[in-house]
N, C-alpha and C. Protein backbone atom coordinates (compact mmCIF):
# COMPACT_ATOMS: atom_id res chain seq x y z
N UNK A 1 -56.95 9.15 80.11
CA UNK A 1 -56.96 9.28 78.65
C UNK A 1 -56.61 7.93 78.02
N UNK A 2 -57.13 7.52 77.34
CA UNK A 2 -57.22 6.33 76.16
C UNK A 2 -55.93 6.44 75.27
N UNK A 3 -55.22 5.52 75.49
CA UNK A 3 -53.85 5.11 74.40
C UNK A 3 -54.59 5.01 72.74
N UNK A 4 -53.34 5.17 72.22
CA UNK A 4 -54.32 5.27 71.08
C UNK A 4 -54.02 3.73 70.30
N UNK A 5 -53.05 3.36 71.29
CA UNK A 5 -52.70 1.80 71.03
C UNK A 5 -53.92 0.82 71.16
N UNK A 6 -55.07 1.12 72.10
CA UNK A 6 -55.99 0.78 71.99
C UNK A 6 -57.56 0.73 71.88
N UNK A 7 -57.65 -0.59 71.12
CA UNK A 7 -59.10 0.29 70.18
C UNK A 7 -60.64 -0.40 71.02
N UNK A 8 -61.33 0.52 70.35
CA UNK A 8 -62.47 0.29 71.32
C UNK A 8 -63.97 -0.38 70.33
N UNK A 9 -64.12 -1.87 70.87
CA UNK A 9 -64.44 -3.01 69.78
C UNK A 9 -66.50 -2.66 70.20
N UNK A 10 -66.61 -3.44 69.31
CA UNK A 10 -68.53 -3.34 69.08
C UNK A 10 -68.89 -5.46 69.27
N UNK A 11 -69.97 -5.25 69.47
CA UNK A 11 -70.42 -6.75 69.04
C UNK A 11 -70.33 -6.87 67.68
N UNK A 12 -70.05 -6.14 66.75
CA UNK A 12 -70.54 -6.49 65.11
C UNK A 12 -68.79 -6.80 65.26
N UNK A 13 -68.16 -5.95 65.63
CA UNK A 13 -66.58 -6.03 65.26
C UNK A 13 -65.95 -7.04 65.82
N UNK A 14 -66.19 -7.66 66.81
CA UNK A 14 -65.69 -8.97 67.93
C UNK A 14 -65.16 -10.07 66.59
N UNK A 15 -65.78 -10.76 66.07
CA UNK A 15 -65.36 -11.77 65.09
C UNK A 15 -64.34 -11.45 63.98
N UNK A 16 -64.23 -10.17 63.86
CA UNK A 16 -63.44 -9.61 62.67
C UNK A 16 -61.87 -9.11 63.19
N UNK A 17 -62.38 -8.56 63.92
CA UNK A 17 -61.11 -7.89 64.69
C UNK A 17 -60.49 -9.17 65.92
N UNK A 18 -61.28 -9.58 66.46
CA UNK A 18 -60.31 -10.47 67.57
C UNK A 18 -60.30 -11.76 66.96
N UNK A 19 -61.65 -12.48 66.53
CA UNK A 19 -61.62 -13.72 66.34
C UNK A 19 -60.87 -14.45 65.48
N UNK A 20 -60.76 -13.33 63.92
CA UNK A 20 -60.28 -13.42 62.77
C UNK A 20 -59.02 -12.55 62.80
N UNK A 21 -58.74 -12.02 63.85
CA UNK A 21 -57.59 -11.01 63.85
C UNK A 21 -55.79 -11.57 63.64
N UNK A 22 -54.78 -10.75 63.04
CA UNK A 22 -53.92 -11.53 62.35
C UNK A 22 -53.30 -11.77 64.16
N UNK A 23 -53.04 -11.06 65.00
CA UNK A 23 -52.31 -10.67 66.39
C UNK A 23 -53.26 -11.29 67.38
N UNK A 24 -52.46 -11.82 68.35
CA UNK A 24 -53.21 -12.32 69.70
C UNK A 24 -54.03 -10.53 70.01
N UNK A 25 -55.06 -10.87 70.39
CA UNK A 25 -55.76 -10.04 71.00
C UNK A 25 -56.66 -10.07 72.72
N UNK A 26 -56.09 -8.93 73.27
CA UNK A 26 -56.55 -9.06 75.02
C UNK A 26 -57.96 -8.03 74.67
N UNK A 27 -58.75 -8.47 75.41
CA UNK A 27 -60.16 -7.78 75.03
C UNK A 27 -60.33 -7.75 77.16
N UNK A 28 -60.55 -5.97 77.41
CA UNK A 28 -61.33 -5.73 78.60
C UNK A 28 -62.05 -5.18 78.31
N UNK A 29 -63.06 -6.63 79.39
CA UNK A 29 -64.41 -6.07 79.13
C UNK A 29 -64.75 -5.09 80.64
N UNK A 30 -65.92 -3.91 80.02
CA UNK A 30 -65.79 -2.85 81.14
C UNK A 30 -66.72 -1.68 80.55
N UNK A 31 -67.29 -1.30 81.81
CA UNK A 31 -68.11 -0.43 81.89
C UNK A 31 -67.61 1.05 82.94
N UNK A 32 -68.10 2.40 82.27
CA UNK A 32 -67.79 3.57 82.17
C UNK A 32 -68.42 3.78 84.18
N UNK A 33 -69.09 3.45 84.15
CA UNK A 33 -69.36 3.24 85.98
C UNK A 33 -68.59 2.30 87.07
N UNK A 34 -68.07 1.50 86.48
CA UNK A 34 -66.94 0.37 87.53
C UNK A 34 -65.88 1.00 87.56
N UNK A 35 -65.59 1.23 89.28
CA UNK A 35 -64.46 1.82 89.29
C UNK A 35 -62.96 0.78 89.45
N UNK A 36 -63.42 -0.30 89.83
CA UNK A 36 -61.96 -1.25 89.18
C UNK A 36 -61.42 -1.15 87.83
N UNK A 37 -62.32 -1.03 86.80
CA UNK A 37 -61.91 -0.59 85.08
C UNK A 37 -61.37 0.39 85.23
N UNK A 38 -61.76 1.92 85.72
CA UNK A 38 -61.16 3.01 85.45
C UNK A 38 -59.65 2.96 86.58
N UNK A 39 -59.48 1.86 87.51
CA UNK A 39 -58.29 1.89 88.03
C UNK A 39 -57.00 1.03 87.15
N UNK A 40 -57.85 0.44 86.15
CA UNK A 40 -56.78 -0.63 85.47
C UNK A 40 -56.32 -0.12 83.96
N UNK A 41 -57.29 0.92 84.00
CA UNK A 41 -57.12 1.59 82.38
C UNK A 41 -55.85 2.07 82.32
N UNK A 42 -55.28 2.56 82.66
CA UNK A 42 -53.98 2.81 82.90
C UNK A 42 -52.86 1.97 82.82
N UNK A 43 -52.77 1.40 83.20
CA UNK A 43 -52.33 -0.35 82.91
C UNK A 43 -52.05 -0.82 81.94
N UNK A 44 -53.41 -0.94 81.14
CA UNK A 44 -53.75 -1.24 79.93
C UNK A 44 -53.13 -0.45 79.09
N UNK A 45 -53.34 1.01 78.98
CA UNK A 45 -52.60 1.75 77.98
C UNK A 45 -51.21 1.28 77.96
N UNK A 46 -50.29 1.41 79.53
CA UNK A 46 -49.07 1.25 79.17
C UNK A 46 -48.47 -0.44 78.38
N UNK A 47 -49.80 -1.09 78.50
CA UNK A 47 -49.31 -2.37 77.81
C UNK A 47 -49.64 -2.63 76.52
N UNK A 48 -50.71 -1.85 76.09
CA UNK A 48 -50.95 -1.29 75.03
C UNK A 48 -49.42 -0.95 74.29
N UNK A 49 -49.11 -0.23 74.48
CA UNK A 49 -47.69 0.63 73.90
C UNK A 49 -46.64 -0.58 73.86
N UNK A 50 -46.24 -1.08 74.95
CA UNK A 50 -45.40 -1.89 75.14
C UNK A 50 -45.59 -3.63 74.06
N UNK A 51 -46.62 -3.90 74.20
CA UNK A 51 -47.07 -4.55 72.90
C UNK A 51 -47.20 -4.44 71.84
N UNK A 52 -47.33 -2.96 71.33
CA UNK A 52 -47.85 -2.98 70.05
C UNK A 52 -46.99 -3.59 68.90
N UNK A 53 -47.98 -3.61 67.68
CA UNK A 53 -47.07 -4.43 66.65
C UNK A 53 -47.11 -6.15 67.28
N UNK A 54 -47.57 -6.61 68.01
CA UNK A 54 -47.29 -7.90 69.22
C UNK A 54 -49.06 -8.70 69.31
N UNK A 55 -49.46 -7.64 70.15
CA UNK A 55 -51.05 -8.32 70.73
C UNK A 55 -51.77 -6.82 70.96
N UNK A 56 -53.02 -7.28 69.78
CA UNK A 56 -54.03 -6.26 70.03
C UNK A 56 -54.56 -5.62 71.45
N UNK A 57 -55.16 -4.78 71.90
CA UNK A 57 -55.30 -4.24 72.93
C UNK A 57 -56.52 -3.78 72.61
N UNK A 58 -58.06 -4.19 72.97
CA UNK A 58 -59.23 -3.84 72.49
C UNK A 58 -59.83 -3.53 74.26
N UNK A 59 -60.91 -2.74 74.30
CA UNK A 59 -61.87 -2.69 75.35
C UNK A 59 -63.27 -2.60 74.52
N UNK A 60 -63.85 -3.44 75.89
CA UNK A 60 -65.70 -3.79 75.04
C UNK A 60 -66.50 -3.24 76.32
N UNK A 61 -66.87 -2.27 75.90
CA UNK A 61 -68.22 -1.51 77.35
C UNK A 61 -69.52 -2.68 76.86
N UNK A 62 -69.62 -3.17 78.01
CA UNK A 62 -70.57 -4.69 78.51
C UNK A 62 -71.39 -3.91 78.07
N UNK A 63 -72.64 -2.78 78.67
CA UNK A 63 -73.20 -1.91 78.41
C UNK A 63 -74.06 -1.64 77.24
N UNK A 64 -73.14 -1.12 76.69
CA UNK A 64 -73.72 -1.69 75.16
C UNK A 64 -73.70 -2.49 74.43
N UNK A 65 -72.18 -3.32 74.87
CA UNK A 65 -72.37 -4.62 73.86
C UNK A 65 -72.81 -5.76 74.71
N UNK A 66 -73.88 -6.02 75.11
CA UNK A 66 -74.29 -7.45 75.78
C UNK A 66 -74.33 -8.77 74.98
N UNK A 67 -74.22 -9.01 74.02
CA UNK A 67 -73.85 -10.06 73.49
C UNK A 67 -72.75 -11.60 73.43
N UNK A 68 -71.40 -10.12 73.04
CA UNK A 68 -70.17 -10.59 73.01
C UNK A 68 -69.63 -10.70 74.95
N UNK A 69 -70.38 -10.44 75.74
CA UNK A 69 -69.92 -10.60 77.05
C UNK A 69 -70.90 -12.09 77.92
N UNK A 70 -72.09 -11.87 77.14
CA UNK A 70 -73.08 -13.06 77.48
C UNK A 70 -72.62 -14.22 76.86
N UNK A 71 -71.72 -14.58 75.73
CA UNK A 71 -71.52 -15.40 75.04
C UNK A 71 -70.13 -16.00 76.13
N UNK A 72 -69.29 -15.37 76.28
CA UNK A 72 -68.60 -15.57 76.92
C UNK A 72 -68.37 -15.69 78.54
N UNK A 73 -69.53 -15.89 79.08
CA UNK A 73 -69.93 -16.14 80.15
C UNK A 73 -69.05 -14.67 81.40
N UNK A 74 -69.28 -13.91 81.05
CA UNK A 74 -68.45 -12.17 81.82
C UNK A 74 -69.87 -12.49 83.05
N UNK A 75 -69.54 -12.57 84.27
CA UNK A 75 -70.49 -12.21 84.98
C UNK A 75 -69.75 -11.07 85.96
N UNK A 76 -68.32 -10.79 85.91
CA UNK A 76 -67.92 -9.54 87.14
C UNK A 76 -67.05 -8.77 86.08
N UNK A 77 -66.77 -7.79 86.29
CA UNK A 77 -66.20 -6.51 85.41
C UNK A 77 -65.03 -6.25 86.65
N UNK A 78 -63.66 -5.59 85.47
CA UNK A 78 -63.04 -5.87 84.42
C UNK A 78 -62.77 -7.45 84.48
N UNK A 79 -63.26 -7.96 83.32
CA UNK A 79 -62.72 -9.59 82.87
C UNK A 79 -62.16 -9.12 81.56
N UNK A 80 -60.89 -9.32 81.34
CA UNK A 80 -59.71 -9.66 80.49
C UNK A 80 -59.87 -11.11 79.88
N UNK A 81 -59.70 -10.99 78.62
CA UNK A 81 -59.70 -12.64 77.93
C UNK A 81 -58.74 -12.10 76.73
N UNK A 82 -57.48 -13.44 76.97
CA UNK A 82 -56.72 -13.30 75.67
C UNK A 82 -57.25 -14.45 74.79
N UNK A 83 -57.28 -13.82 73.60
CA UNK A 83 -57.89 -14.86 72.33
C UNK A 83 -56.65 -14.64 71.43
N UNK A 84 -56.39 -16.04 71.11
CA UNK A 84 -55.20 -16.11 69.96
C UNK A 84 -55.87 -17.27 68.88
N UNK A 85 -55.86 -16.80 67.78
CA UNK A 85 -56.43 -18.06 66.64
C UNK A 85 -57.49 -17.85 66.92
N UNK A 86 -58.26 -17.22 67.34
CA UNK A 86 -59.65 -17.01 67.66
C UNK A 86 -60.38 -18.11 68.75
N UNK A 87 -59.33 -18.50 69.48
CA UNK A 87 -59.41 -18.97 70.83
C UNK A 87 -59.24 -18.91 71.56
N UNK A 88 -59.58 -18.72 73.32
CA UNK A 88 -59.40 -18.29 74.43
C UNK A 88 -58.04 -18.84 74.86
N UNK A 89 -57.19 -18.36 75.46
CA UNK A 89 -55.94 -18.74 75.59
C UNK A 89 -56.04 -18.53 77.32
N UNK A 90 -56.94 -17.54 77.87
CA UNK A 90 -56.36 -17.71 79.61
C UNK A 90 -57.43 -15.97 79.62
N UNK A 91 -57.85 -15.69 80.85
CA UNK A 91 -58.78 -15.27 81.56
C UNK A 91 -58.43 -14.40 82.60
N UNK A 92 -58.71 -13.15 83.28
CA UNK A 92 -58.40 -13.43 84.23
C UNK A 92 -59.73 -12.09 85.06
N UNK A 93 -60.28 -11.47 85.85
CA UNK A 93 -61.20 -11.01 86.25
C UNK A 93 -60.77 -10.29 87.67
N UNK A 94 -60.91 -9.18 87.61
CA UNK A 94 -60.69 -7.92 88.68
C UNK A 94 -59.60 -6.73 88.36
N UNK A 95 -59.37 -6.11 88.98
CA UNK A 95 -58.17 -5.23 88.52
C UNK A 95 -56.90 -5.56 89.03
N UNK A 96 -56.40 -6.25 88.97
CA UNK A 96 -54.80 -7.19 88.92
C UNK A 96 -53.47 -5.99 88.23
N UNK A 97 -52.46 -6.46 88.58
CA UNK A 97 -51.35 -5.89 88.56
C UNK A 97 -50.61 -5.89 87.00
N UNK A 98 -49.98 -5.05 86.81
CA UNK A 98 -49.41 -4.80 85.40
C UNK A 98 -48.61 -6.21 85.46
N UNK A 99 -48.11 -6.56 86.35
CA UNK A 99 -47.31 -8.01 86.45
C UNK A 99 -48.04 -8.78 85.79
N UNK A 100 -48.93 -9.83 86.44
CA UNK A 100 -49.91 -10.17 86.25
C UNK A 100 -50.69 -10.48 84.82
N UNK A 101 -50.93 -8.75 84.40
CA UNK A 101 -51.66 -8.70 82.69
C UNK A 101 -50.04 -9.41 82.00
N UNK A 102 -48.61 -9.13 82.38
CA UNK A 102 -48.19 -8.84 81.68
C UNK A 102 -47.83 -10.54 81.20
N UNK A 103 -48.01 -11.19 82.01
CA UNK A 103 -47.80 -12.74 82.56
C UNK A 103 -49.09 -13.07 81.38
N UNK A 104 -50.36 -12.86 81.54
CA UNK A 104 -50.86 -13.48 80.71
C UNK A 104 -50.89 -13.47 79.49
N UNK A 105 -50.66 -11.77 79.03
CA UNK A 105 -49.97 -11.32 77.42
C UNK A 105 -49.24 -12.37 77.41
N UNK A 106 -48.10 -12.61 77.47
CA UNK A 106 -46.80 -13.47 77.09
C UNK A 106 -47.35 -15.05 77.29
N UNK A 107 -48.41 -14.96 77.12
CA UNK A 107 -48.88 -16.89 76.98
C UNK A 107 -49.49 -16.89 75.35
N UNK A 108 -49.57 -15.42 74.86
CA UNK A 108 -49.96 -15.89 73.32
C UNK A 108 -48.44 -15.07 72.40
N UNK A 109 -47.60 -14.84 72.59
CA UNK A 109 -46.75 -14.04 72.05
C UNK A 109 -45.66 -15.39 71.78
């Protein structure tokens, strides 16, 4: 089940919500068939919560949004990118440890 801490972004919404967004924002990107995403979703929610009010918590299904994942060069799923100021701040790609996400959150906070 989906936190409600985090929201679930479009290609039209990418520039508004993360780029222009007032909060560092972590964007996973991920599709409803990869089963590394559905092992990290979980993860995510609880950092979701633990952040909030802190750093946005968005997911982008590649899927439909091919744009905002082509632009940003996503070639393996789940890839995580924190954007702060509407700039990439750090990266990281596979399903990795709550440690880990929590290490890269705290490079825009």
């Amino acid at each position: 089940m989906a936190s409600d801490n985090v929201i679930q972004i479009s290609d039209n919404e990418f520039e508004s919500k993360v780029l222009q967004g007032d909060l560092p924002c972590l964007v996973d990107f991920w599709a409803p068939w990869c089963g590394p995403c559905k092992a990290i979703g979980p993860v995510i929610d609880e950092l979701a919560a633990e952040f909030e009010g802190r750093v946005l918590i968005a997911k982008m299904n590649v899927d439909d949004n091919p744009a905002t994942p082509g632009k940003y060069g996503i070639r393996a799923i789940p890839t995580l990118i924190l954007f702060k100021n509407g700039d990439v701040v750090d990266q990281i790609t596979g399903a990795v440890g709550k440690t880990q996400l929590t290490e890269l959150i705290n490079k825009a906070v």
